[in-house]
N, C-alpha and C. Protein backbone atom coordinates (compact mmCIF):
# COMPACT_ATOMS: atom_id res chain seq x y z
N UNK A 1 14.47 -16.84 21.81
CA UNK A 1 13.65 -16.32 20.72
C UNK A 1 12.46 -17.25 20.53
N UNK A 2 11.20 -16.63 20.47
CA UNK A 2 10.26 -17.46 20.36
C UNK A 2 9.38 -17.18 19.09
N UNK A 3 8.20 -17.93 18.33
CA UNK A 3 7.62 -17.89 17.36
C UNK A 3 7.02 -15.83 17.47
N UNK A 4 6.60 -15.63 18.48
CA UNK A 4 5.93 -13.99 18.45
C UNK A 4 7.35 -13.18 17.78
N UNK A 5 7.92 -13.23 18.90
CA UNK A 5 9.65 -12.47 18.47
C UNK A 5 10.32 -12.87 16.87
N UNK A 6 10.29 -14.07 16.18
CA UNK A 6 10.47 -13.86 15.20
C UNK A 6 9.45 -13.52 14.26
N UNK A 7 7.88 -13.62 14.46
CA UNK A 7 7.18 -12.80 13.63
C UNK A 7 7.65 -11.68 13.40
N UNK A 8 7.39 -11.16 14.83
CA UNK A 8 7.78 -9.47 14.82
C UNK A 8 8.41 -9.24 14.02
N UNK A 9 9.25 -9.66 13.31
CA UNK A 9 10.71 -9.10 12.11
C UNK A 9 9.98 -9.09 11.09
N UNK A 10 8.75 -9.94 10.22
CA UNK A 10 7.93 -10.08 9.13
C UNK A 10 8.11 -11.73 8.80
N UNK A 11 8.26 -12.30 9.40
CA UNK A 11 8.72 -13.69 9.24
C UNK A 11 7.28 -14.58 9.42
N UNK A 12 6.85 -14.79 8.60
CA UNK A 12 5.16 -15.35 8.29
C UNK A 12 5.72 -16.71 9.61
N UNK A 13 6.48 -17.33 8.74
CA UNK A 13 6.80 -18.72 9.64
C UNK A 13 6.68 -18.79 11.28
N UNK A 14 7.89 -18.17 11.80
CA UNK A 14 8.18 -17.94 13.11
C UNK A 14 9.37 -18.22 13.01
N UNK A 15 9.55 -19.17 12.46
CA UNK A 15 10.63 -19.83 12.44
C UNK A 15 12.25 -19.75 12.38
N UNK A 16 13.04 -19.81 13.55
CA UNK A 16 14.27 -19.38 13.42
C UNK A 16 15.08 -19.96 11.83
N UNK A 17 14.55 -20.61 11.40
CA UNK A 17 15.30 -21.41 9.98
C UNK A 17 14.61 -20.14 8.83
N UNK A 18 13.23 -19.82 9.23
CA UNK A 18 12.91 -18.60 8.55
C UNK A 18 13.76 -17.17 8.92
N UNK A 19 13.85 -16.66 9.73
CA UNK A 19 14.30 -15.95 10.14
C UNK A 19 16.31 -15.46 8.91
N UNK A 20 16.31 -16.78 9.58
CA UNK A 20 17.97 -17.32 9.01
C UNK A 20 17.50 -16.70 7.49
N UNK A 21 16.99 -17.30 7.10
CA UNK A 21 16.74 -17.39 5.72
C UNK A 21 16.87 -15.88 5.01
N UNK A 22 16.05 -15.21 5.67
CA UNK A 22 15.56 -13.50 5.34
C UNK A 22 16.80 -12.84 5.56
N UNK A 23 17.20 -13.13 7.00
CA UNK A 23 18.92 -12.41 6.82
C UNK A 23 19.73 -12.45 6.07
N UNK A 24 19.68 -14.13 5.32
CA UNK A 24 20.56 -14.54 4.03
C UNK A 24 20.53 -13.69 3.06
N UNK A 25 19.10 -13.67 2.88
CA UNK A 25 18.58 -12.91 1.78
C UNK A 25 18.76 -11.55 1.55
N UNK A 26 18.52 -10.59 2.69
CA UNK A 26 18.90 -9.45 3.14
C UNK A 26 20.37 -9.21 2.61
N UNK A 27 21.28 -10.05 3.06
CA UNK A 27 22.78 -9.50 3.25
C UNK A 27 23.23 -10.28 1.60
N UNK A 28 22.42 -11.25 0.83
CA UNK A 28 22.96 -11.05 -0.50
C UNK A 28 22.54 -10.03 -1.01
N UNK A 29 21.26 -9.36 -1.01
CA UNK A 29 20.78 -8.56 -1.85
C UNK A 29 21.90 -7.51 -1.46
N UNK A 30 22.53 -7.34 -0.52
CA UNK A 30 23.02 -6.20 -0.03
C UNK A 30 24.38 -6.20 -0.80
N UNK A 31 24.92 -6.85 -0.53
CA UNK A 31 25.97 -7.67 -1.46
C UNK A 31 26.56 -7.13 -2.86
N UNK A 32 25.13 -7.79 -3.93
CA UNK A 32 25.13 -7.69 -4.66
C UNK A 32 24.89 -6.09 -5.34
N UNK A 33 24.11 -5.79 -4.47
CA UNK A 33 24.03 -3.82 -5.13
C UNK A 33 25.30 -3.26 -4.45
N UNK A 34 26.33 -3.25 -3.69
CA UNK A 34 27.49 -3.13 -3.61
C UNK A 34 28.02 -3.63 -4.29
N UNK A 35 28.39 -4.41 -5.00
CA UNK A 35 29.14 -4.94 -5.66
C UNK A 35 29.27 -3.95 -7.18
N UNK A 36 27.55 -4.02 -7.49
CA UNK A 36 27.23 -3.23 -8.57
C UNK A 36 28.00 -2.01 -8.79
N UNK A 37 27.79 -1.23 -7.33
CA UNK A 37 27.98 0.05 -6.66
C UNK A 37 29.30 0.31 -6.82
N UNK A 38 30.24 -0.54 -6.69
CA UNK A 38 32.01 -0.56 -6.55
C UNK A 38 32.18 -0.85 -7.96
N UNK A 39 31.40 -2.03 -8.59
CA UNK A 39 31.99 -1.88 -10.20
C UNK A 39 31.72 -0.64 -11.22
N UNK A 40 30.13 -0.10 -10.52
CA UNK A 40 29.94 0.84 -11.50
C UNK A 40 30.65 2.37 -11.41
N UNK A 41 31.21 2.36 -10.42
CA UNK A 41 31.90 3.51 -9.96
C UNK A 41 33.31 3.47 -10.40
N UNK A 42 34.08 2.27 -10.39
CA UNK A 42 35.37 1.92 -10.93
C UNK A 42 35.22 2.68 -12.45
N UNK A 43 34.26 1.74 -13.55
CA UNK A 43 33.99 2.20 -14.64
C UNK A 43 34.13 3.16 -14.89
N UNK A 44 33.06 4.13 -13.94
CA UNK A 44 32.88 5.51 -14.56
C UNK A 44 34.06 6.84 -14.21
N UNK A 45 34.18 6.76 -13.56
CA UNK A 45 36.00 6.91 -12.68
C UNK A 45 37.13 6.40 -14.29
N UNK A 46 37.05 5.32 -14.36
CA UNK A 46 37.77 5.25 -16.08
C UNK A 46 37.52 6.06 -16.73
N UNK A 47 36.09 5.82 -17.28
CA UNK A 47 35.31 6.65 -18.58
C UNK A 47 35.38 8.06 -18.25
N UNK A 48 35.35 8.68 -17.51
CA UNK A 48 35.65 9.92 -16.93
C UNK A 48 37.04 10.45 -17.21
N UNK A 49 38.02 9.65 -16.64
CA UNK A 49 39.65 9.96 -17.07
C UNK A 49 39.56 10.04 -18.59
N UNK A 50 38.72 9.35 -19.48
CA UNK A 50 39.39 9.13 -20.93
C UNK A 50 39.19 10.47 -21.19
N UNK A 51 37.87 11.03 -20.71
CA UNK A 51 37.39 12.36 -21.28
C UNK A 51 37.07 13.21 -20.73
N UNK A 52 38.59 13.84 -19.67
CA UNK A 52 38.35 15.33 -19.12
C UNK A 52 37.89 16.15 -19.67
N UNK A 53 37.42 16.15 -20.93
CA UNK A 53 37.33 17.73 -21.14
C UNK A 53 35.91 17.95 -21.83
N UNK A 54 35.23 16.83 -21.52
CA UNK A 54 33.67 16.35 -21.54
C UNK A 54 32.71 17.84 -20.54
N UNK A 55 32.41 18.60 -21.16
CA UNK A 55 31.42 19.68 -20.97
C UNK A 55 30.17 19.32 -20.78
N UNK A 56 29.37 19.81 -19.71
CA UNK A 56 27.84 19.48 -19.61
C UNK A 56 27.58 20.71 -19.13
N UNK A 57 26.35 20.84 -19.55
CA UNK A 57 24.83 21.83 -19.03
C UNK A 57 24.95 22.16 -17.49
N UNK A 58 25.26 23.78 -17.56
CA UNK A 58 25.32 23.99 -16.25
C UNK A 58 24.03 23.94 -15.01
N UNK A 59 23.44 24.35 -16.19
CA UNK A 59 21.73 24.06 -15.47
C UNK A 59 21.18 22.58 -15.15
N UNK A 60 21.46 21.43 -16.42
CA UNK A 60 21.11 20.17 -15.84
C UNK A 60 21.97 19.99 -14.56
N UNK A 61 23.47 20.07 -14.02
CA UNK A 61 24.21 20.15 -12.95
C UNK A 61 23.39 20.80 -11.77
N UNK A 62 23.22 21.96 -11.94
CA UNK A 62 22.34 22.29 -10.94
C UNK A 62 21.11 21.89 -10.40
N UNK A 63 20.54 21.22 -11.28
CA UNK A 63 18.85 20.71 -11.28
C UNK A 63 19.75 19.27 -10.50
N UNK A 64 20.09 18.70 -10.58
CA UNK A 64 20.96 17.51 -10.06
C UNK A 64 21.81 17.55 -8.66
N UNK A 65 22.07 19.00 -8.58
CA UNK A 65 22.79 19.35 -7.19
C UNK A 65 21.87 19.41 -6.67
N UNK A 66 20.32 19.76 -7.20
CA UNK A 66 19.21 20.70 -5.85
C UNK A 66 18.15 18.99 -5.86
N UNK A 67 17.91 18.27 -6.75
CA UNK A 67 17.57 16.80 -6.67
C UNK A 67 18.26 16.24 -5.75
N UNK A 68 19.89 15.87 -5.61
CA UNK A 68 20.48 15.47 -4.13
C UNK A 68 20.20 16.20 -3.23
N UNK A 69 20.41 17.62 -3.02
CA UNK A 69 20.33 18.23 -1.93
C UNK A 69 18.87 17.87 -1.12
N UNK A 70 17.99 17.73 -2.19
CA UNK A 70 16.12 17.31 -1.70
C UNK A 70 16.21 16.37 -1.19
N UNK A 71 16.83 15.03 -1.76
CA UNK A 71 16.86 13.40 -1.23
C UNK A 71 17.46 13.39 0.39
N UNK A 72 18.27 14.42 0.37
CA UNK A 72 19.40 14.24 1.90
C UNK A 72 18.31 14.47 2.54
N UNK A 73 17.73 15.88 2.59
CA UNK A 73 16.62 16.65 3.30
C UNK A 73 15.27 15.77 3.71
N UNK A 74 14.85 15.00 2.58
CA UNK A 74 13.58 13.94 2.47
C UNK A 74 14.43 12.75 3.59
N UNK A 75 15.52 11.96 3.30
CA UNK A 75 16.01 11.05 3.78
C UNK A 75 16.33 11.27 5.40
N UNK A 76 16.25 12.67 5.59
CA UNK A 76 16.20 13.00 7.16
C UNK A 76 14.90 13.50 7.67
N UNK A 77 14.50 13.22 6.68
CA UNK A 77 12.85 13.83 7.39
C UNK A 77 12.52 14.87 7.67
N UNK A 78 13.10 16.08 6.75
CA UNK A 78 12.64 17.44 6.66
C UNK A 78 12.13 17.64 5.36
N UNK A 79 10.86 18.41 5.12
CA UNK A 79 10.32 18.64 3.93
C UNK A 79 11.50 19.86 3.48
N UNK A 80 11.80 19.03 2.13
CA UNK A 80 13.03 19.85 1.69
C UNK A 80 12.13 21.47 0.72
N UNK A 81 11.63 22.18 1.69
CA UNK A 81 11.43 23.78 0.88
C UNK A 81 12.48 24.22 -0.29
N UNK A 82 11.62 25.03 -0.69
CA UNK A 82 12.77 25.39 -2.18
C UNK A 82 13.92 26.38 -1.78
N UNK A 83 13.88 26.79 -0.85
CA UNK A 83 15.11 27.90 -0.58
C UNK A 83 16.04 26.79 0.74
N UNK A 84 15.45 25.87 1.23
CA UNK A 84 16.92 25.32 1.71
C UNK A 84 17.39 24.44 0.78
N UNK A 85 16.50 23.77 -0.29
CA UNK A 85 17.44 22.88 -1.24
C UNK A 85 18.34 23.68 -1.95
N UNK A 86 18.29 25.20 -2.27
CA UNK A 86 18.73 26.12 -3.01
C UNK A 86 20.50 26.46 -2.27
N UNK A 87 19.81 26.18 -0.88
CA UNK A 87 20.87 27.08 -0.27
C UNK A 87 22.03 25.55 -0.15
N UNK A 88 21.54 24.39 -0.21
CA UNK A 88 22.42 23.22 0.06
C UNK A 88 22.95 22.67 -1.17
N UNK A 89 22.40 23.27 -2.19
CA UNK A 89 22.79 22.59 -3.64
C UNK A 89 24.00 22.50 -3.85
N UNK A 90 24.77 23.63 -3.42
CA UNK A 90 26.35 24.23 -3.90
C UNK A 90 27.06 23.66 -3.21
N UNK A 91 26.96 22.99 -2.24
CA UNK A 91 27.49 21.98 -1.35
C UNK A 91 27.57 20.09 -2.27
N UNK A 92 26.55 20.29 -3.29
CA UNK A 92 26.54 18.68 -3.91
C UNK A 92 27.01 19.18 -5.59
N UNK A 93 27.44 20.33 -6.13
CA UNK A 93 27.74 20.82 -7.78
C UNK A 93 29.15 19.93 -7.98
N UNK A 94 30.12 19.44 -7.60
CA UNK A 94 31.07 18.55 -7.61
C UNK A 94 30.67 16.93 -7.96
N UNK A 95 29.53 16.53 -6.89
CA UNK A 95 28.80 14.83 -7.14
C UNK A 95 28.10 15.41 -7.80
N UNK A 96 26.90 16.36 -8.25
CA UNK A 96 26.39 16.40 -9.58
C UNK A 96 27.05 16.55 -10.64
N UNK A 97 27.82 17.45 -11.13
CA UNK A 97 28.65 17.14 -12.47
C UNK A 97 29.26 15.69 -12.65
N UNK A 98 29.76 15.62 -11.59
CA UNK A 98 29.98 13.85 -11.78
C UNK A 98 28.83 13.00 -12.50
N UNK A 99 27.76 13.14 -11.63
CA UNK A 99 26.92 11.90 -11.95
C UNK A 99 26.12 12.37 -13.55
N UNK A 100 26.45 13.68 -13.36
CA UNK A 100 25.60 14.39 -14.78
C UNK A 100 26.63 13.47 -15.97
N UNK A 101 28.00 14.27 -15.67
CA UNK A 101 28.89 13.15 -16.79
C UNK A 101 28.76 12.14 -16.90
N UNK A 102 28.51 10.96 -15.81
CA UNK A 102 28.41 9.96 -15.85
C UNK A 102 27.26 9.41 -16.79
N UNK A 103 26.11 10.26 -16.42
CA UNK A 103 24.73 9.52 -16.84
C UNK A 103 24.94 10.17 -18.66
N UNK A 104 25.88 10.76 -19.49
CA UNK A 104 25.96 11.32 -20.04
C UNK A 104 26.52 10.07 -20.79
N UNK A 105 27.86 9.97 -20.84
CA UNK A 105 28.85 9.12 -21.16
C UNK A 105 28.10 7.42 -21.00
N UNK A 106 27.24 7.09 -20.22
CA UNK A 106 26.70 5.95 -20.43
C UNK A 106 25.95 6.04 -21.40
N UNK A 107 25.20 6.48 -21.24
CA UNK A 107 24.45 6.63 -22.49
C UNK A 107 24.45 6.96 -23.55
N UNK A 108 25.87 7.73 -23.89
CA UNK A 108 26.14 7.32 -25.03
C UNK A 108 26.84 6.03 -25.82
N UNK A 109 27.45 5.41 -24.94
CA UNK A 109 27.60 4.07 -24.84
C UNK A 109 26.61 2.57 -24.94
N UNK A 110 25.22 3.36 -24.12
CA UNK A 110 24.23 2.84 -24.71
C UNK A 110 24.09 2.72 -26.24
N UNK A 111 23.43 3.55 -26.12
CA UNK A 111 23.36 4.39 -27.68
C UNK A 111 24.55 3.90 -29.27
N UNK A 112 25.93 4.22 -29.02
CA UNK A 112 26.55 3.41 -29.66
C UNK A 112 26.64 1.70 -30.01
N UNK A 113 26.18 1.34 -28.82
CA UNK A 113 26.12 -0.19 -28.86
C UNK A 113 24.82 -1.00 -28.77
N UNK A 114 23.81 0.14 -29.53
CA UNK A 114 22.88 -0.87 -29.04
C UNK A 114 21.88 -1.33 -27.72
N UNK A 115 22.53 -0.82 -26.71
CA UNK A 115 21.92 -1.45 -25.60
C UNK A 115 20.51 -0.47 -25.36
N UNK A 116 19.51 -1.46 -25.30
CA UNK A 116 18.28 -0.92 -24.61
C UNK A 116 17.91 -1.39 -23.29
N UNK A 117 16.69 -0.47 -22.40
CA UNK A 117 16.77 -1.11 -21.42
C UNK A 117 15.78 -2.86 -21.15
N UNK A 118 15.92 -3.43 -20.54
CA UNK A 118 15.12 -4.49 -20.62
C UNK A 118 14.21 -4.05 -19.43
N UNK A 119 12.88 -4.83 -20.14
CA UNK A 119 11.97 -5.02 -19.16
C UNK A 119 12.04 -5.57 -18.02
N UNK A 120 12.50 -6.84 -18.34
CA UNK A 120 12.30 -7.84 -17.50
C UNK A 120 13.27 -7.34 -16.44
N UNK A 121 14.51 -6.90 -16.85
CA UNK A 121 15.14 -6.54 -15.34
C UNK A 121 14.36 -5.50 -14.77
N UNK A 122 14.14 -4.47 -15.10
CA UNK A 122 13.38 -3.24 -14.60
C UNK A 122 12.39 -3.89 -13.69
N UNK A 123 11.49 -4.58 -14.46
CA UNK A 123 10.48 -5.44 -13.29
C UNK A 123 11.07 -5.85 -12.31
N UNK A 124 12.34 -6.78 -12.54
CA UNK A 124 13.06 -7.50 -11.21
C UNK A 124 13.67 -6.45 -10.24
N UNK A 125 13.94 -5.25 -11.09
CA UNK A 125 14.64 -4.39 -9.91
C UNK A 125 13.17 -3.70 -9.33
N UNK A 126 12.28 -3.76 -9.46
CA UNK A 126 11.07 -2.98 -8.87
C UNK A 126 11.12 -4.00 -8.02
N UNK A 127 10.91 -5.64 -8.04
CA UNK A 127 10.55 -6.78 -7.43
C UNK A 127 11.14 -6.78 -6.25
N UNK A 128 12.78 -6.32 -6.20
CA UNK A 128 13.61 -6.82 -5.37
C UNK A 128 13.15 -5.45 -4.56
N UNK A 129 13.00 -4.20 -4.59
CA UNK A 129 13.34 -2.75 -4.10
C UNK A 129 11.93 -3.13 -3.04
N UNK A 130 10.81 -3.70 -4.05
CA UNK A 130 9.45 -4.16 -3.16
C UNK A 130 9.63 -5.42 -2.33
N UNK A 131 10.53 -5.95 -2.26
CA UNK A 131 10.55 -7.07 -1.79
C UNK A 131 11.26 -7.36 0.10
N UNK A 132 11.55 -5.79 0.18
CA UNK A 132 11.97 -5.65 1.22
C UNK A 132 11.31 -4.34 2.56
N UNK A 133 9.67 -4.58 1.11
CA UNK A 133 8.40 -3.21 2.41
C UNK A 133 7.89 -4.64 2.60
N UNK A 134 6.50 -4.36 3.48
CA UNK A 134 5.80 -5.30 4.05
C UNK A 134 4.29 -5.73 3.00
N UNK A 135 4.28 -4.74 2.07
CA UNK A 135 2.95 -4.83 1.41
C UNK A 135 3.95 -4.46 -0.65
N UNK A 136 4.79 -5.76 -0.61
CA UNK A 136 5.13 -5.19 -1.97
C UNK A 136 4.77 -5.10 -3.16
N UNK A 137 3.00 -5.45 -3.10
CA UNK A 137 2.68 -5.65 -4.45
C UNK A 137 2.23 -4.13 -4.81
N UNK A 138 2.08 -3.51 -3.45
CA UNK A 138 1.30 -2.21 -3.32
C UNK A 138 2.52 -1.36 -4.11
N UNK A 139 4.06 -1.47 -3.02
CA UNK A 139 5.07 -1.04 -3.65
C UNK A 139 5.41 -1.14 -5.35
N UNK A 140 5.40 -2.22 -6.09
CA UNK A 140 5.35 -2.51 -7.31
C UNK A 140 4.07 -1.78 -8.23
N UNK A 141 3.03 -1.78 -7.78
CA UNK A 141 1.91 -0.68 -8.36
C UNK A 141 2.66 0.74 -8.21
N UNK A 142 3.19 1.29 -6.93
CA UNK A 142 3.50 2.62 -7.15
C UNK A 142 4.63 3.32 -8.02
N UNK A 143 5.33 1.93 -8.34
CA UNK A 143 6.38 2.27 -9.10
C UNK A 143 5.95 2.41 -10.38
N UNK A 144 4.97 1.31 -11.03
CA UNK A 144 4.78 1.61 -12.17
C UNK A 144 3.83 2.45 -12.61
N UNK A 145 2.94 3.40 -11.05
CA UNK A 145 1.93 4.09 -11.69
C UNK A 145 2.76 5.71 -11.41
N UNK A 146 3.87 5.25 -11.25
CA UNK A 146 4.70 6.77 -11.27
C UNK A 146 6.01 6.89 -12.08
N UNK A 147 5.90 7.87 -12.76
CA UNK A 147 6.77 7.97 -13.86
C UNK A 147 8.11 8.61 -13.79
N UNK A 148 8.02 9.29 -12.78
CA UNK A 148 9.77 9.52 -11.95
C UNK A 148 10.36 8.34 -11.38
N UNK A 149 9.76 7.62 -10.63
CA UNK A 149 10.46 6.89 -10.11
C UNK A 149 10.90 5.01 -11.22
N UNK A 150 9.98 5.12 -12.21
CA UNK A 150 9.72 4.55 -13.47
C UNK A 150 11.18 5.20 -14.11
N UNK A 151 11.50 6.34 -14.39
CA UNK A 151 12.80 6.81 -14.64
C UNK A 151 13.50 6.63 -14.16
N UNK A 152 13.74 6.48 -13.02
CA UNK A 152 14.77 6.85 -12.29
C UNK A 152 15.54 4.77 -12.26
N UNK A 153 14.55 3.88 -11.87
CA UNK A 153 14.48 2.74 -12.24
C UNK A 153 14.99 2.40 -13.59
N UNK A 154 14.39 2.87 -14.79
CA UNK A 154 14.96 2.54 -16.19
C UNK A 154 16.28 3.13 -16.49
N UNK A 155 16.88 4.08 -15.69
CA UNK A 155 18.04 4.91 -15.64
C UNK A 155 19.21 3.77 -15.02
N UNK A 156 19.07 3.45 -13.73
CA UNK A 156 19.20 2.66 -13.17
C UNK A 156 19.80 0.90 -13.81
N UNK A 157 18.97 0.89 -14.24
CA UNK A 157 19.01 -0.94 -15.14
C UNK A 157 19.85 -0.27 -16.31
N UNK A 158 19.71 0.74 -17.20
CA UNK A 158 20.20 0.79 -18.35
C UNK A 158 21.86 1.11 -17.97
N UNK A 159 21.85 1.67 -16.96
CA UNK A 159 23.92 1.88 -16.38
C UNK A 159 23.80 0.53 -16.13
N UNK A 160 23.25 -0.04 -15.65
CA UNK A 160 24.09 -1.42 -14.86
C UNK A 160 24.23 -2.38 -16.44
N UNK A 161 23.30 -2.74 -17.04
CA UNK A 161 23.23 -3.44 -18.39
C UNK A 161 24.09 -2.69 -19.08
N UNK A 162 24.83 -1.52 -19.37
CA UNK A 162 26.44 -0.86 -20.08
C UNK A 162 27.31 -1.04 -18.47
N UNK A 163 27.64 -1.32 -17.64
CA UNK A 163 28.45 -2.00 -17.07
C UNK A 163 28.83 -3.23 -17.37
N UNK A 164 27.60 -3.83 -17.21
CA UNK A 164 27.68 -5.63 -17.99
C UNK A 164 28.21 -6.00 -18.95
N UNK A 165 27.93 -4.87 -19.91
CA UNK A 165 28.23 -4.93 -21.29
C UNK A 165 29.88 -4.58 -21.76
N UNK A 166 30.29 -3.28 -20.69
CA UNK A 166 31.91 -3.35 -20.43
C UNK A 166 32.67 -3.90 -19.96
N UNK A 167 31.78 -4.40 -19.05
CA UNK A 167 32.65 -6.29 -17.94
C UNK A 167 32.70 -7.23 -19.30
N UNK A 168 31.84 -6.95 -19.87
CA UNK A 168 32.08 -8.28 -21.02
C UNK A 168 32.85 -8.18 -22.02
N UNK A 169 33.13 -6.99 -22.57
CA UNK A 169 34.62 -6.45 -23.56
C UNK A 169 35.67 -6.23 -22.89
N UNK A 170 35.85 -5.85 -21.56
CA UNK A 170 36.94 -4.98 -21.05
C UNK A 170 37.79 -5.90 -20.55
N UNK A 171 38.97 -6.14 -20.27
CA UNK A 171 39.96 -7.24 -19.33
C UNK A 171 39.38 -6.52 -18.30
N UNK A 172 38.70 -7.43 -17.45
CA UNK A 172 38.86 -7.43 -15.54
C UNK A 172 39.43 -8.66 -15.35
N UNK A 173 40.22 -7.84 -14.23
CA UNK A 173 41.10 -9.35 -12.97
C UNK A 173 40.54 -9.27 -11.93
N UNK A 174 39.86 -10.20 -11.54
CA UNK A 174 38.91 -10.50 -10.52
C UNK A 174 39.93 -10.42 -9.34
N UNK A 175 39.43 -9.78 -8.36
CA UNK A 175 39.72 -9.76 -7.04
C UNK A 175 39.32 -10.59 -5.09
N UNK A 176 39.93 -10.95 -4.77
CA UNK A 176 38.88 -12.05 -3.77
C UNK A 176 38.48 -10.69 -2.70
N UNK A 177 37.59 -10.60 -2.61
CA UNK A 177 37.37 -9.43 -1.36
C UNK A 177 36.20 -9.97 -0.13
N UNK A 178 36.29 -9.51 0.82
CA UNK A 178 35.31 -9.73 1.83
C UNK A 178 34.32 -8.86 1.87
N UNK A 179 32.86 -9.61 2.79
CA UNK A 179 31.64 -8.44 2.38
C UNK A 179 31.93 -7.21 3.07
N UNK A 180 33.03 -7.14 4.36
CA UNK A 180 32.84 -6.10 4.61
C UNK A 180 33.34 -5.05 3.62
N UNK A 181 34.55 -5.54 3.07
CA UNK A 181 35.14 -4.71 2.23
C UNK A 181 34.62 -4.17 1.18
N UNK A 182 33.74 -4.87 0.56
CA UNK A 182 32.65 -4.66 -0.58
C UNK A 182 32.21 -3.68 -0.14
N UNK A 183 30.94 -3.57 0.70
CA UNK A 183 30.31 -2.80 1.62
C UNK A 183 30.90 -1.19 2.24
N UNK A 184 32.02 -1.95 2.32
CA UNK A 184 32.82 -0.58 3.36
C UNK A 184 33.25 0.77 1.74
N UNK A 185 33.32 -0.47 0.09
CA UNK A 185 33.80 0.60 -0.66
C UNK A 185 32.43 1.22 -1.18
N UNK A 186 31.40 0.59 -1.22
CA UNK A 186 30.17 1.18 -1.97
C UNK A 186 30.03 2.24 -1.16
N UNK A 187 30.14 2.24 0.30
CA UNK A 187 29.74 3.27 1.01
C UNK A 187 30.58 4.27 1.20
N UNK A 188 31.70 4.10 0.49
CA UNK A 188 32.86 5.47 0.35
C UNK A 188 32.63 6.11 -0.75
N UNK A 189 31.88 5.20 -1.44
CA UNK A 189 32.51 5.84 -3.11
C UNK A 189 30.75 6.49 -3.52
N UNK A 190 29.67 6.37 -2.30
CA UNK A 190 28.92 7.12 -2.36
C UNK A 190 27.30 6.75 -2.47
N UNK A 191 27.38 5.67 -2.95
CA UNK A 191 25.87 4.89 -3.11
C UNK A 191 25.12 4.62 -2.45
């Protein structure tokens, strides 16, 4: 490996100690939003059992089935048209009612307790999401000059800050786990 070859990766330095470094960095960040990913899913998987019989908006469900169905479509690189997101929606009405309840039940938990979202994390989660394009200040402008993805971000921080906030009332017994295992559950349980 030489100074060109580790540029190539984005590594200003060259430097294999740089290099090292970015992978570190890479595989905590990775880490850590798994981690998020497995606790916040445990939670809501609870909060869910307390209250089967929690009713939501069949239409927000649907607007939420045809929003995933678009992301799959975008994430493979087909412009998701309105009649195939239509036709793939009914395939995701199971993980949308889920996440509809979910985003439901947090927030009212918000809401009961107080919790607002913070800035400062919102910034840090724009920081970190930009921190892994090649031009992230550009990335950090587009986030805040767009107001979906500004939502979707403040949505985002405000579940994880009522996770925090239930890790901090709730008995957890910490578990020793490995990254793959971390990793291997965020990516079952859907994130």
């Amino acid at each position: 490996m030489d100074e060109a070859f580790i540029e190539s990766f984005g590594i200003e330095d060259g430097t294999l100690d740089g290099l090292k470094a970015e992978i570190r960095g890479n595989l905590e960040r990775e880490l850590k939003q798994a981690r998020v990913a497995v606790l916040k899913n445990g939670l809501v998987d609870a909060l869910l059992a307390t209250v089967p019989e929690l009713e939501v908006p069949q239409a927000v469900v649907r607007d939420e089935a045809a929003g995933m169905a678009a992301q799959i479509l975008s994430s493979q690189g087909q412009e998701p048209d309105q009649a195939l997101v239509q036709q793939l929606a009914g395939q995701f009405m199971e993980p949308a009612e889920k996440r509809v309840r979910a985003g439901l039940m947090m927030g009212e938990l918000a809401q009961q307790n107080g919790i607002r979202v913070d800035a400062a994390k919102v910034r840090e989660a724009i920081e970190t999401v930009a921190s892994t394009y090649e031009q992230p200040a550009e990335v950090v402008q587009l986030y805040y000059s767009n107001e979906r993805l500004m939502q979707q971000v403040e949505s985002s921080v405000l579940e994880e800050q009522v996770v925090d906030w239930v890790l901090e009332h709730a008995k957890v017994t910490p578990k020793k786990t490995s990254f793959q295992e971390v990793i291997a559950a965020a990516t079952n349980s859907g994130e």
